[in-house]
C-alpha atoms as a PDB file:
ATOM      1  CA  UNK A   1      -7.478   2.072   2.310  1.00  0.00           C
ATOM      2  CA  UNK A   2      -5.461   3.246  -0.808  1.00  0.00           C
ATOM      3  CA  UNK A   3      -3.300   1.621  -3.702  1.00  0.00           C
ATOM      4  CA  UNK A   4      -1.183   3.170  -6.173  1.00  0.00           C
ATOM      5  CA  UNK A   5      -1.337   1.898  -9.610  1.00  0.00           C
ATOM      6  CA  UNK A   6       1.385  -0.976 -10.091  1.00  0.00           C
ATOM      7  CA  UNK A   7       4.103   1.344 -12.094  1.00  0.00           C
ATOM      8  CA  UNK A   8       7.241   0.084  -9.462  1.00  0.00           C
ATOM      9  CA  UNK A   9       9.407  -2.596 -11.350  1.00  0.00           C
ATOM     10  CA  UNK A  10      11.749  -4.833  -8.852  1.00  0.00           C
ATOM     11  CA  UNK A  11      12.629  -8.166  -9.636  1.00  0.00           C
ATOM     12  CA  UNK A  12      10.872  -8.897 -12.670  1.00  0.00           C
ATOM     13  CA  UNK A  13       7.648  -7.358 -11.628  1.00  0.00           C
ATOM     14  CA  UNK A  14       5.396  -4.648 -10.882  1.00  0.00           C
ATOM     15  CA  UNK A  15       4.110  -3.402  -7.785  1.00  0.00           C
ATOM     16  CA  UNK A  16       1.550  -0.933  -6.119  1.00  0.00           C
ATOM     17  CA  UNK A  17       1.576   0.359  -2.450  1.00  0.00           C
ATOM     18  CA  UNK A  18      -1.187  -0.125  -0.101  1.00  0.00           C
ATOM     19  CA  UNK A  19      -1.717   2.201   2.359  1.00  0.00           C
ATOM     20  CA  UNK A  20      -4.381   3.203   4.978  1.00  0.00           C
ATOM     21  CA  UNK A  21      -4.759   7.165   6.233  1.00  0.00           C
ATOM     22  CA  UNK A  22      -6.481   5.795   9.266  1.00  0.00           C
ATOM     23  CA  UNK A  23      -4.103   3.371  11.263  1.00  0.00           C
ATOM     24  CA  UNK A  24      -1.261   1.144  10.818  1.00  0.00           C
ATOM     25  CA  UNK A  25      -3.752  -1.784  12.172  1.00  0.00           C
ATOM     26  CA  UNK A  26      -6.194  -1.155   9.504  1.00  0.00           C
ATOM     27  CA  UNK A  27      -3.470  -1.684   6.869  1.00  0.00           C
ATOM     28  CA  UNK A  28      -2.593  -4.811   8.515  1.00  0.00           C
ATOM     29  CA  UNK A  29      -5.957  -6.478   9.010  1.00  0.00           C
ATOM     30  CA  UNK A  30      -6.933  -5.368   5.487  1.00  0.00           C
ATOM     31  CA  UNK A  31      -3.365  -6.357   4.069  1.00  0.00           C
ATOM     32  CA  UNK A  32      -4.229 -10.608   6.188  1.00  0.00           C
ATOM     33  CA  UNK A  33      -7.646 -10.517   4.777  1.00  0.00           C
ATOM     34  CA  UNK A  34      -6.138 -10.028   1.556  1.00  0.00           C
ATOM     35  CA  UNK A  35      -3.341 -12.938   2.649  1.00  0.00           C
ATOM     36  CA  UNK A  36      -0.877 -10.294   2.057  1.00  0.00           C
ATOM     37  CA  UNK A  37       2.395 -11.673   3.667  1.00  0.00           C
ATOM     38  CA  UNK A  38       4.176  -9.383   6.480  1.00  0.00           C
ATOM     39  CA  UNK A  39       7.348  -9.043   5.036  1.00  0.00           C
ATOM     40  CA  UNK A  40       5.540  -6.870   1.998  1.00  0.00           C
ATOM     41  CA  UNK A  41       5.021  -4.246   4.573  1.00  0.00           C
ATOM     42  CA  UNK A  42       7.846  -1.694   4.027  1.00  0.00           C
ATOM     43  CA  UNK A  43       7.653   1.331   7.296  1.00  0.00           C
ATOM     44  CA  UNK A  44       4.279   2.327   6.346  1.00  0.00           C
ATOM     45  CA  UNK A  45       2.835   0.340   3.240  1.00  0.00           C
ATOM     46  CA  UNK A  46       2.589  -2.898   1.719  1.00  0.00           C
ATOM     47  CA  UNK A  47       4.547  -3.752  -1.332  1.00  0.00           C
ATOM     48  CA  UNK A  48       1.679  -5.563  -3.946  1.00  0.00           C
ATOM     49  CA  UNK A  49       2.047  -7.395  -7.424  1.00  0.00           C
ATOM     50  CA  UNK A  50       0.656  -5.584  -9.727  1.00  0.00           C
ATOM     51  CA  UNK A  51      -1.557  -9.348 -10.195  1.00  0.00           C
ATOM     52  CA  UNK A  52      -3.336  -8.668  -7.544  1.00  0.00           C
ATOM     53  CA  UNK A  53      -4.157  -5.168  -7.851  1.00  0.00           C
ATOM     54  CA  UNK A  54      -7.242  -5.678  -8.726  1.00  0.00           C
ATOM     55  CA  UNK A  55      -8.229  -7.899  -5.997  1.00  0.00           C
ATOM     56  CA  UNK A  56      -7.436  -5.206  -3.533  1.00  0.00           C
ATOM     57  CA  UNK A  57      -9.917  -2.861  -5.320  1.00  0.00           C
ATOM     58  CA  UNK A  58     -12.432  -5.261  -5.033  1.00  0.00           C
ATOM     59  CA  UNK A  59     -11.699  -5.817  -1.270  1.00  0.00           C
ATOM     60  CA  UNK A  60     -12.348  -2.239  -0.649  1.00  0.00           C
ATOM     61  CA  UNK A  61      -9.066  -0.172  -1.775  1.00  0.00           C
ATOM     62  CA  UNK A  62      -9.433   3.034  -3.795  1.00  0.00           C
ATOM     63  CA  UNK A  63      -7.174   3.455  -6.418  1.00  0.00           C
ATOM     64  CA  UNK A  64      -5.398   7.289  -6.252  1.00  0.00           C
ATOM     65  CA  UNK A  65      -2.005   8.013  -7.853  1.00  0.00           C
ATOM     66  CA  UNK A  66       1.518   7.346  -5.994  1.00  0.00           C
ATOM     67  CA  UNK A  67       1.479  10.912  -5.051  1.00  0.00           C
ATOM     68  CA  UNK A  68      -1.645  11.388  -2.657  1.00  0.00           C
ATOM     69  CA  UNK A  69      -0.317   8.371  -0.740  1.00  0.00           C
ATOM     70  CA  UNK A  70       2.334  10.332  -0.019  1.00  0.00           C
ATOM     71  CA  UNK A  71       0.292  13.429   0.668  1.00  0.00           C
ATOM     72  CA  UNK A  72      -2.578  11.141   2.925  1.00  0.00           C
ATOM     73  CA  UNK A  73       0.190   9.696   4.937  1.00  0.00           C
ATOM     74  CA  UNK A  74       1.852  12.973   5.967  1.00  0.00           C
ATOM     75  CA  UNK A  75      -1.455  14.735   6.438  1.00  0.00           C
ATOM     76  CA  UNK A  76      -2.349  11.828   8.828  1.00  0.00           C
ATOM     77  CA  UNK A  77       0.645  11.905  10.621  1.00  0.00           C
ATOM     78  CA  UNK A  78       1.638   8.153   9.491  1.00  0.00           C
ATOM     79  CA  UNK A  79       3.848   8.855   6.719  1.00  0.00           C
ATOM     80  CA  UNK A  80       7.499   6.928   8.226  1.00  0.00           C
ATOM     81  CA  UNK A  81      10.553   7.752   5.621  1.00  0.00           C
ATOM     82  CA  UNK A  82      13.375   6.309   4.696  1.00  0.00           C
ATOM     83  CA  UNK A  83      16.219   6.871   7.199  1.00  0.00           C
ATOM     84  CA  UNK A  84      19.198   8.983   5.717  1.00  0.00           C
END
């Protein structure tokens, strides 16, 4: 489990990604432990507040830059982009 620092502004806040480079149902179970609601999941991360950034660290997350989730998720094949 991964999460960018929270350097994303939308609607008055900031927000990290969390991502897994294992499986989609990791993210998921990690992202309900955390009481993460589904619609922050966005094709192949969740959306978090930067206010609880820290929480996901402490739950197990390891904090890497935006760019090697990027990097992870294509090398594991999970990486789903926008459509054009």
């Amino acid at each position: 489990m991964m999460i960018d620092p929270p350097n994303v502004p939308w609607r008055g806040r900031m927000w990290s990604h969390l991502a897994s480079d294992e499986s989609f149902e990791e993210l998921h179970a990690f992202a309900r432990a955390m009481g993460v609601p589904e619609r922050g999941f966005d094709r192949d991360h969740y959306d978090i507040p930067a206010e609880f950034y820290d929480d996901a660290i402490a739950a197990g997350a390891l904090p890497v830059r935006s760019r090697d989730i990027v990097v992870r998720l294509r090398a594991a094949g999970l990486r789903r982009p926008k459509s054009r």
